[in-house]
N, C-alpha and C. Protein backbone atom coordinates (compact mmCIF):
# COMPACT_ATOMS: atom_id res chain seq x y z
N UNK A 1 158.17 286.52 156.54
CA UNK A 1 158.69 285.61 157.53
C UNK A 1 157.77 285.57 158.75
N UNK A 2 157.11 286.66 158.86
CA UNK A 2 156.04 286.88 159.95
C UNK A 2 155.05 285.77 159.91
N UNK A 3 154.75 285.83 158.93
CA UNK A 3 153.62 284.61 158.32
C UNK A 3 154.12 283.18 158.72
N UNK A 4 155.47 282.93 158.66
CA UNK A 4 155.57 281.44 159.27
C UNK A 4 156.03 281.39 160.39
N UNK A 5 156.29 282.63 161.11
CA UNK A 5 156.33 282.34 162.56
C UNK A 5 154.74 282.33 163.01
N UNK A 6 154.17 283.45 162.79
CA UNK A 6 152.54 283.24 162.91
C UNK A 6 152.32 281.39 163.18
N UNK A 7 152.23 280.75 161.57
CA UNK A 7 151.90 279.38 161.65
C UNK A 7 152.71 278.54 162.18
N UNK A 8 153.89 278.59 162.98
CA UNK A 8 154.35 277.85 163.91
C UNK A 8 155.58 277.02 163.10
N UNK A 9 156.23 277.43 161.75
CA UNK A 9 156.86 276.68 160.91
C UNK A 9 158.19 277.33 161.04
N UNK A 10 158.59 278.43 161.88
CA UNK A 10 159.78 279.19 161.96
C UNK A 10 159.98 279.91 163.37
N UNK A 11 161.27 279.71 164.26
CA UNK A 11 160.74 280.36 165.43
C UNK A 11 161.84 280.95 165.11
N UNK A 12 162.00 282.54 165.66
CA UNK A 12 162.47 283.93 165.74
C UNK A 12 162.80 284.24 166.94
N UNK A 13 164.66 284.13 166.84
CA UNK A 13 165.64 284.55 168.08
C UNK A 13 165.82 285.78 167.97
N UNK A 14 165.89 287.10 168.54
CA UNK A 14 165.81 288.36 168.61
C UNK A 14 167.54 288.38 169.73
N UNK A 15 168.51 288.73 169.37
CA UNK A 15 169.46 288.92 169.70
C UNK A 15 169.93 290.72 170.07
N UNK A 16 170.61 291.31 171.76
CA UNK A 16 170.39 292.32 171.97
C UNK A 16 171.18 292.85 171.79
N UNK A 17 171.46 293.06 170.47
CA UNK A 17 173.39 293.42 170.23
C UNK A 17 172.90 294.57 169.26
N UNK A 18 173.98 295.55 168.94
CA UNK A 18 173.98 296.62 168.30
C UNK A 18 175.10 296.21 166.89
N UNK A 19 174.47 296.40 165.89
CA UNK A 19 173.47 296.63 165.44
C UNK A 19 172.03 294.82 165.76
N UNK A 20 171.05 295.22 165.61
CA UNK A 20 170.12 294.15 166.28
C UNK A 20 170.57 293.08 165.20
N UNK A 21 170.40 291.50 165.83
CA UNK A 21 170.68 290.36 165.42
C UNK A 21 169.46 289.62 165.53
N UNK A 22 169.20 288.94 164.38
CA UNK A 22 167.62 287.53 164.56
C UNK A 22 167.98 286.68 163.58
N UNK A 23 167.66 284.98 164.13
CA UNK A 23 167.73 284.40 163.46
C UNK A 23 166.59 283.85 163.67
N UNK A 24 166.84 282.60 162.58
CA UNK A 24 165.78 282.03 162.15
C UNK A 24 166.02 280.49 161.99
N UNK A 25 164.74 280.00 162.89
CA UNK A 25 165.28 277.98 162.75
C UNK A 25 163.51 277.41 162.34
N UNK A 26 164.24 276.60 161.66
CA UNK A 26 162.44 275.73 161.18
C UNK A 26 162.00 274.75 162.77
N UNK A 27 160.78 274.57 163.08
CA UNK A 27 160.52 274.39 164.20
C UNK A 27 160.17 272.87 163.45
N UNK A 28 159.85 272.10 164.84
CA UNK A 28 159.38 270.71 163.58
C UNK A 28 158.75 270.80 162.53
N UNK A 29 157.35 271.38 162.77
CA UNK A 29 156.70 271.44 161.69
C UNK A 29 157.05 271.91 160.69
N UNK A 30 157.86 272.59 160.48
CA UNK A 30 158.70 273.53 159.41
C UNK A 30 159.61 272.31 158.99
N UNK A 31 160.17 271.52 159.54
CA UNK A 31 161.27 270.43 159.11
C UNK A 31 160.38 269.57 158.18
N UNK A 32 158.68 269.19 158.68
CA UNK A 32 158.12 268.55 157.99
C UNK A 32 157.77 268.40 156.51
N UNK A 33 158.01 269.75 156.03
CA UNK A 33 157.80 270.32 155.13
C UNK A 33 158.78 269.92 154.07
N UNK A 34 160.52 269.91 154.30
CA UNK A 34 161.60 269.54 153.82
C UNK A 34 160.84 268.74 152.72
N UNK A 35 160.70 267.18 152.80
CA UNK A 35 161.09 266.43 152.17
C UNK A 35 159.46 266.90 150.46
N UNK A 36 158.73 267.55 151.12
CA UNK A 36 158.40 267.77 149.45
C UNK A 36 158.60 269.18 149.03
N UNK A 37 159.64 270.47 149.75
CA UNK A 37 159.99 270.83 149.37
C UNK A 37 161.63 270.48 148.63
N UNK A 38 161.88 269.49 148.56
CA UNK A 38 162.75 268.66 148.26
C UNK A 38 162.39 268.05 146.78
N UNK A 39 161.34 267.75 146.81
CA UNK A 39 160.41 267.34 145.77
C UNK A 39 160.12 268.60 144.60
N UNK A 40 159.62 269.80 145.05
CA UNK A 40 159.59 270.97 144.06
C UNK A 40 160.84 270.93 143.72
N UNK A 41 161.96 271.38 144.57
CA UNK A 41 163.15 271.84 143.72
C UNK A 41 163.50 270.84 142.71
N UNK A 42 163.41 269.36 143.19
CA UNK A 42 164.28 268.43 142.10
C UNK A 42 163.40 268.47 140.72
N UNK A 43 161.88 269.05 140.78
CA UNK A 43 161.05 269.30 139.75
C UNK A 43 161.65 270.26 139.07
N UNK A 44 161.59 271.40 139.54
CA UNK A 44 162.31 272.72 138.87
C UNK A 44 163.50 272.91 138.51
N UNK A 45 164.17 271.70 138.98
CA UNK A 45 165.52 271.40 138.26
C UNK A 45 165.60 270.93 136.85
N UNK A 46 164.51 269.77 136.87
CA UNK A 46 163.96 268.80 135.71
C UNK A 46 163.89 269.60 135.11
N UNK A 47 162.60 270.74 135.36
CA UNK A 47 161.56 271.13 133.97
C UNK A 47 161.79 272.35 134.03
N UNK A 48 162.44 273.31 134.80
CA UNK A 48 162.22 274.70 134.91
C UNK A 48 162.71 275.09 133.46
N UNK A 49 163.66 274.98 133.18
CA UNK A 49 164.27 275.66 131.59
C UNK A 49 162.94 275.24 130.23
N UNK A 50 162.07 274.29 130.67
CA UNK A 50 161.04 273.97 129.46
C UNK A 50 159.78 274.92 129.91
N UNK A 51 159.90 275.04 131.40
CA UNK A 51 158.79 276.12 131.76
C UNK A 51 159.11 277.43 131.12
N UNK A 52 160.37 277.72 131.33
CA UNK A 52 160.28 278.88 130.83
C UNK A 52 160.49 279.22 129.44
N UNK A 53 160.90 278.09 128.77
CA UNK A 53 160.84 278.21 127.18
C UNK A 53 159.48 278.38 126.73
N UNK A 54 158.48 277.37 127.18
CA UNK A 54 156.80 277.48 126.91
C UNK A 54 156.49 278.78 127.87
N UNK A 55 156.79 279.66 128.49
CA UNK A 55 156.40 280.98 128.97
C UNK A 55 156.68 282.12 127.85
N UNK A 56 157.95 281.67 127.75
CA UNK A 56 158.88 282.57 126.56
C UNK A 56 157.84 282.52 125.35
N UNK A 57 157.46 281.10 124.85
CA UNK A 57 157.08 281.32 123.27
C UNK A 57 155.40 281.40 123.34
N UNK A 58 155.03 281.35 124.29
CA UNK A 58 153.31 281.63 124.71
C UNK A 58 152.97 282.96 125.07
N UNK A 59 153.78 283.74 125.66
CA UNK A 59 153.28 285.40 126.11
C UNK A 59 153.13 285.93 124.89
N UNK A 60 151.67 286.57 125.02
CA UNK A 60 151.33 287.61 124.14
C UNK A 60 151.69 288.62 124.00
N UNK A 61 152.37 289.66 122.87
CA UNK A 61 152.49 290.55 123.42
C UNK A 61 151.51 291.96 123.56
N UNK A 62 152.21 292.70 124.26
CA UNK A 62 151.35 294.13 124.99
C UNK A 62 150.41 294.50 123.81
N UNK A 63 149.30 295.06 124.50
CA UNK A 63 148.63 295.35 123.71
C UNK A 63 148.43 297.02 123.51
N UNK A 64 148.44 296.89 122.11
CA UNK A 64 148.73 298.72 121.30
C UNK A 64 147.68 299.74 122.41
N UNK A 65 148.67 300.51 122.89
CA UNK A 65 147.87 301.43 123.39
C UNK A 65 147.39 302.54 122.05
N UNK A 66 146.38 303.11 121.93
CA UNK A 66 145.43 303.97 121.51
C UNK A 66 145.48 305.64 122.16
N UNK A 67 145.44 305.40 123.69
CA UNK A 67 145.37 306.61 124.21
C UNK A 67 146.95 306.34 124.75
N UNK A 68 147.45 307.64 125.41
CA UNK A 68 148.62 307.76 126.23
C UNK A 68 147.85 307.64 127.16
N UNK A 69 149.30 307.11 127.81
CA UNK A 69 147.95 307.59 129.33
C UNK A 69 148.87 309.02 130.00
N UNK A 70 148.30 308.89 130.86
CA UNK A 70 148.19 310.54 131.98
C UNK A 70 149.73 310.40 132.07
C-alpha cells in the first residue's frame, strides 16, 4: 500500500485512537484508474475459469528428484 501512496494513487489517514486506525481513499489519480480496472475484472469474469482450465491442463509436472535434498 506504501507503493501507491508513494505514487500519489492512495492517500493515508492515520487516526490517534487506541488501538491505531488508517484508512485509505483513492486520490484522483487513483479514481483514474477505475474505469480499466473495470475492464480487467469484467475480463476475468469472461475468461478466468478457461484461464485456469488451460493452466490446469498445461502444467508440467515436478520434476523426479534424483538426489534428496539436505
Amino acid at each position: 500500500m506504501r507503493n501507491f501512496e508513494t505514487a500519489g494513487l492512495v492517500e493515508r489517514t492515520v487516526y490517534p485512537t487506541v488501538p491505531p486506525r488508517v484508512e485509505y481513499a483513492l486520490t484522483g489519480l487513483g479514481e483514474s484508474l477505475l474505469p480499466s480496472l473495470q475492464t480487467l475484472a469484467d475480463w476475468a469474469i469472461n475468461f478466468g475459469r478457461e484461464v485456469a482450465e488451460n493452466t490446469k491442463l498445461n502444467q508440467r509436472p515436478a520434476p523426479v528428484r534424483l538426489i534428496k535434498p539436505a
